[in-house]
C-alpha atoms as a PDB file:
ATOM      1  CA  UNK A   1      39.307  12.293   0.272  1.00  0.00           C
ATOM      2  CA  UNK A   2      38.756   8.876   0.162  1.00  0.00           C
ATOM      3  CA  UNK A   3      36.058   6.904   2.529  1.00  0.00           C
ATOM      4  CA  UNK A   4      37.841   3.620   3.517  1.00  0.00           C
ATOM      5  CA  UNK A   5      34.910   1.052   4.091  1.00  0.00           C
ATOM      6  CA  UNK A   6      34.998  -1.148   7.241  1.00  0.00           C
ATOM      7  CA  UNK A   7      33.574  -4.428   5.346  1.00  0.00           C
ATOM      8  CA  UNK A   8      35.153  -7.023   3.457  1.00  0.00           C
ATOM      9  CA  UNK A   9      33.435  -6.845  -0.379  1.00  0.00           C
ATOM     10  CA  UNK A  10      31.638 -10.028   1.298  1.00  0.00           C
ATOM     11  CA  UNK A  11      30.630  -8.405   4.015  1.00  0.00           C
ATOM     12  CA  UNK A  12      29.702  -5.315   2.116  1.00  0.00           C
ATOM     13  CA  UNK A  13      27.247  -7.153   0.069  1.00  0.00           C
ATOM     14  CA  UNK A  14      26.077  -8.855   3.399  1.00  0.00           C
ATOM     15  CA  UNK A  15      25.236  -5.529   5.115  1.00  0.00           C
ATOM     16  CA  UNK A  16      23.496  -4.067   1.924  1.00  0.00           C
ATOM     17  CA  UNK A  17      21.482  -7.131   2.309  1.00  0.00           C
ATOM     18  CA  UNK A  18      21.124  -7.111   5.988  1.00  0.00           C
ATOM     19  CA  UNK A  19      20.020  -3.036   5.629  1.00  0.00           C
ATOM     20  CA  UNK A  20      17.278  -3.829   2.934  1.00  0.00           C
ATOM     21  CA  UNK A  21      15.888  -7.127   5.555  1.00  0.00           C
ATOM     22  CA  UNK A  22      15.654  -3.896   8.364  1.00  0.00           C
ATOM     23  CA  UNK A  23      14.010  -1.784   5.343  1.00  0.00           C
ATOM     24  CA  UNK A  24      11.883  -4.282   4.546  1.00  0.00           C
ATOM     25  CA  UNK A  25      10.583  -4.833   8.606  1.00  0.00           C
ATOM     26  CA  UNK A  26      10.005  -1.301   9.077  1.00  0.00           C
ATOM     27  CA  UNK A  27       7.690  -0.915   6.031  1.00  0.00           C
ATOM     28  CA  UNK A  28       6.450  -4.693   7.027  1.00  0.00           C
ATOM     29  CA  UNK A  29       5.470  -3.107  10.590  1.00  0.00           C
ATOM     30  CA  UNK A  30       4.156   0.833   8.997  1.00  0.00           C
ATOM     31  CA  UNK A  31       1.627  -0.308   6.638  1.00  0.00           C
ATOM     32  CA  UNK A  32      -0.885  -3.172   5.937  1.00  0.00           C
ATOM     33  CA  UNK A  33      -0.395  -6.150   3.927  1.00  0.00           C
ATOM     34  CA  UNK A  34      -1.215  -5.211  -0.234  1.00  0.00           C
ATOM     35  CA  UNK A  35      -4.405  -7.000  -0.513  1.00  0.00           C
ATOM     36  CA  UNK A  36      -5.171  -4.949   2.631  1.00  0.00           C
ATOM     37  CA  UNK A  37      -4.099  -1.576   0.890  1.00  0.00           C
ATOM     38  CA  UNK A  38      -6.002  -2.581  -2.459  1.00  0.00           C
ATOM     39  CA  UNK A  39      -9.100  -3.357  -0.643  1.00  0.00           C
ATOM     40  CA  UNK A  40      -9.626   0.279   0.967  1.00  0.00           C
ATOM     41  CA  UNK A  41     -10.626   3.613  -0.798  1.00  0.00           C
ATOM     42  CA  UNK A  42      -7.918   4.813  -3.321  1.00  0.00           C
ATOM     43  CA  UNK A  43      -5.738   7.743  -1.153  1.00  0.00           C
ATOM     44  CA  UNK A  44      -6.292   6.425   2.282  1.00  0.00           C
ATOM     45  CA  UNK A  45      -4.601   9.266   4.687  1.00  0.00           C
ATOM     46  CA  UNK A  46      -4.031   6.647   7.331  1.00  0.00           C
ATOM     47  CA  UNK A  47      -2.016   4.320   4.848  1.00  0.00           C
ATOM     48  CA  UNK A  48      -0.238   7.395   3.720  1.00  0.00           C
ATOM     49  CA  UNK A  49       0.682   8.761   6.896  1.00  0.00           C
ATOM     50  CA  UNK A  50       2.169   5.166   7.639  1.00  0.00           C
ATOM     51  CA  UNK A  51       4.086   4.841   4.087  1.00  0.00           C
ATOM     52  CA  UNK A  52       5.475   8.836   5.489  1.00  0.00           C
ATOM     53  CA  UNK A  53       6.403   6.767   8.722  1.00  0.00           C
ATOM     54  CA  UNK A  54       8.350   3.771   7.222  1.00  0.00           C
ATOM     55  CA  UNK A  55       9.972   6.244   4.418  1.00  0.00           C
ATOM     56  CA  UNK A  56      12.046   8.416   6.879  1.00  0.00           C
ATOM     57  CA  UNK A  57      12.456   5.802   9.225  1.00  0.00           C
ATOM     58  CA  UNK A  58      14.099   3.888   6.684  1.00  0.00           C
ATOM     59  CA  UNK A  59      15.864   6.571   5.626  1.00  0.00           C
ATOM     60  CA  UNK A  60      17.382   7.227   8.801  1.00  0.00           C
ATOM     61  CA  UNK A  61      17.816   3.905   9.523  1.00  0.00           C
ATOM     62  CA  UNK A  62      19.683   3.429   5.942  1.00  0.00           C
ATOM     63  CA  UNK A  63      21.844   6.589   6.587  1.00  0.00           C
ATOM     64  CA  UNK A  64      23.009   5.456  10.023  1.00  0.00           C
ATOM     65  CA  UNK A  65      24.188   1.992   8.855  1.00  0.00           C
ATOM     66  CA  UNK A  66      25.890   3.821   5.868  1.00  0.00           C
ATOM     67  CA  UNK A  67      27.361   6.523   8.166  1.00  0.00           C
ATOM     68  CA  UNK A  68      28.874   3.479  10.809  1.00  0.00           C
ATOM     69  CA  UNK A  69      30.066   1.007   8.292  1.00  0.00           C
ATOM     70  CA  UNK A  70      31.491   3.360   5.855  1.00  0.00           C
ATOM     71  CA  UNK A  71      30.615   1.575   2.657  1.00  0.00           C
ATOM     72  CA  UNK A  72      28.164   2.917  -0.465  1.00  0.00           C
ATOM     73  CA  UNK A  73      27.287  -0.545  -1.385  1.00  0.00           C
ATOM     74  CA  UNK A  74      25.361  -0.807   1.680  1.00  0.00           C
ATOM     75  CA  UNK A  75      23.711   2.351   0.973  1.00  0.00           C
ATOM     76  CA  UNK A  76      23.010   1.422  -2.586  1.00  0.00           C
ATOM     77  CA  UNK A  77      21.501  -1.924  -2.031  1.00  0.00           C
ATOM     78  CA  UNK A  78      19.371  -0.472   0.751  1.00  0.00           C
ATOM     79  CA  UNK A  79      18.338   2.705  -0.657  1.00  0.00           C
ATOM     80  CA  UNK A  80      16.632   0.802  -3.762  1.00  0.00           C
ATOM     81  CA  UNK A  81      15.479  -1.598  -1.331  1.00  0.00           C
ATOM     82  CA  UNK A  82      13.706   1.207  -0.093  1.00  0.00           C
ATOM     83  CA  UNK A  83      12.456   2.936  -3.115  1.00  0.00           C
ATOM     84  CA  UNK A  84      10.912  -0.100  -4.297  1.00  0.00           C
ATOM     85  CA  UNK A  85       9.011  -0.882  -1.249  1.00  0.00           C
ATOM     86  CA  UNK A  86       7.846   3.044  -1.183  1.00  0.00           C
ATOM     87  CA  UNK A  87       6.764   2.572  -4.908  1.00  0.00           C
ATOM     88  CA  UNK A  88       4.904  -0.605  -4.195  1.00  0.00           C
ATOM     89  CA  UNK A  89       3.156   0.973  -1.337  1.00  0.00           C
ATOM     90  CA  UNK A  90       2.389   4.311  -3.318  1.00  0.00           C
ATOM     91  CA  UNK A  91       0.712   2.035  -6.046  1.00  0.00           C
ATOM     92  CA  UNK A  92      -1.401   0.062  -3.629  1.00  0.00           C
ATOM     93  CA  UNK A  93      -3.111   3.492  -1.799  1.00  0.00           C
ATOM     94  CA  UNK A  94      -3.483   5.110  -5.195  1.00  0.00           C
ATOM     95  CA  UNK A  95      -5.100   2.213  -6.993  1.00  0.00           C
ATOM     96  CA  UNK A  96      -8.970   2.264  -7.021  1.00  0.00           C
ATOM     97  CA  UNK A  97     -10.544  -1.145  -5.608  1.00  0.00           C
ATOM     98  CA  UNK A  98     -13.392  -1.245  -8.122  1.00  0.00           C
ATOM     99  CA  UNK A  99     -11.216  -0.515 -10.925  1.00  0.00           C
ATOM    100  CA  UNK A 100      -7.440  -1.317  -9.787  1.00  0.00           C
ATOM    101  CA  UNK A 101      -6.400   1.722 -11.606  1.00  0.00           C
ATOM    102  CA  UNK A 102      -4.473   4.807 -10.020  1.00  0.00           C
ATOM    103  CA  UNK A 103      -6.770   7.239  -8.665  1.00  0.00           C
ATOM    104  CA  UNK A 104      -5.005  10.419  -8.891  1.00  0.00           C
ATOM    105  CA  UNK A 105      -7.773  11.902  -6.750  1.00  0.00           C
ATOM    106  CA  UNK A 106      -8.877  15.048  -9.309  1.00  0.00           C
ATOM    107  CA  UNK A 107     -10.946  14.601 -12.682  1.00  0.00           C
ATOM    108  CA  UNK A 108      -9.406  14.302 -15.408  1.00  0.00           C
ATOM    109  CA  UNK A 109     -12.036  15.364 -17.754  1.00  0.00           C
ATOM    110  CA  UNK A 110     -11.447  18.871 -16.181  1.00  0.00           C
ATOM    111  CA  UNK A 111      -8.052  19.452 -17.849  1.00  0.00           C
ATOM    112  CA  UNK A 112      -9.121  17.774 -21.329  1.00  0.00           C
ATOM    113  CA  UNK A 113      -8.719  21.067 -23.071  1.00  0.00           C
ATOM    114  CA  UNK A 114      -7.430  23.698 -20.716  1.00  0.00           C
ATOM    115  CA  UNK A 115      -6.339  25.800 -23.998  1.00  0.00           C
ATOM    116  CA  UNK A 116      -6.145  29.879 -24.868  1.00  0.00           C
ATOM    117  CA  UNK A 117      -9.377  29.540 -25.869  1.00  0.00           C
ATOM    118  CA  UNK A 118     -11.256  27.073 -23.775  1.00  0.00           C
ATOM    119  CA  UNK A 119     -11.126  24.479 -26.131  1.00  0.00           C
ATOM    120  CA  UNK A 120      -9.285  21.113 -26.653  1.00  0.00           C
ATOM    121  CA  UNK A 121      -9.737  17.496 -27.578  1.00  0.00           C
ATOM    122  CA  UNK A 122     -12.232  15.210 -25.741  1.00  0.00           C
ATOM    123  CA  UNK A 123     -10.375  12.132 -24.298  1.00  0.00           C
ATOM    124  CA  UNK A 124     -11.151   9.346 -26.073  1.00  0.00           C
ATOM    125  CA  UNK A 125     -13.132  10.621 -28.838  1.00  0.00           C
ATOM    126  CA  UNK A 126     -10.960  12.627 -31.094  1.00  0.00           C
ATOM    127  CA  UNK A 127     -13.136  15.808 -31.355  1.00  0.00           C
ATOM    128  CA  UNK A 128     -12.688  19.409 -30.341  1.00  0.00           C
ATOM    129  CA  UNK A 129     -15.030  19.894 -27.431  1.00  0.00           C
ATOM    130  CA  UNK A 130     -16.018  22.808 -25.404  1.00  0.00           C
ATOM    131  CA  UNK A 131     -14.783  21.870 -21.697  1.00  0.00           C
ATOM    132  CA  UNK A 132     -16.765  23.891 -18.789  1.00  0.00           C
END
């Protein structure tokens, strides 16, 4: 079974467009501006709990649209509209401001050689190592 879109192709591309602008405010009106984001502590739980916010608001803002005008380009455009924005907002929490790397939150150095044994290879150095 076919789904007959209600746009024009014009019009299709317009409301894909149109859906990404409405993307685009809710995440504008969730979560601080980037330099904002990179300035505070890498994993803020308030910016994350916003970027939460904006994601399935925009979701079900991008379904309904999709659902009333019929048409997958409108979901398309919108829904990588959408992923982008979440992906941008992900890196800006999880970057560290004193480094502006991603700050996964855990220490690396305690999976450096999680082998049978207990041993593995130091990052960085290229030697077998005994990791505690």
């Amino acid at each position: 079974m076919a789904i007959k879109s209600i746009l024009s192709p014009e019009g299709s591309i317009v409301g894909g467009i149109a859906t990404g602008v409405l993307v685009y405010a809710i995440y504008d009106r969730s979560l601080p501006d980037a330099a904002t984001m990179g300035a505070t502590p890498s994993n803020d739980p308030n910016i994350e709990s916003g970027r939460k916010k904006a994601v399935w608001t925009s979701a079900a803002v991008l379904a309904g649209v999709t659902l009333l005008t019929r048409d997958p380009n409108v979901f398309i455009l919108g829904g990588a509209i959408l992923v982008a924005l979440d992906l941008h907002a992900r890196h800006g929490n999880a970057a560290n401001p004193d480094t502006g790397k991603i700050d996964l939150g855990v220490d690396a150095n305690a999976y450096a050689g999680a082998g049978s044994a207990g041993y593995g290879t130091a990052y960085g150095q290229g030697k077998l190592s005994v990791v505690s």
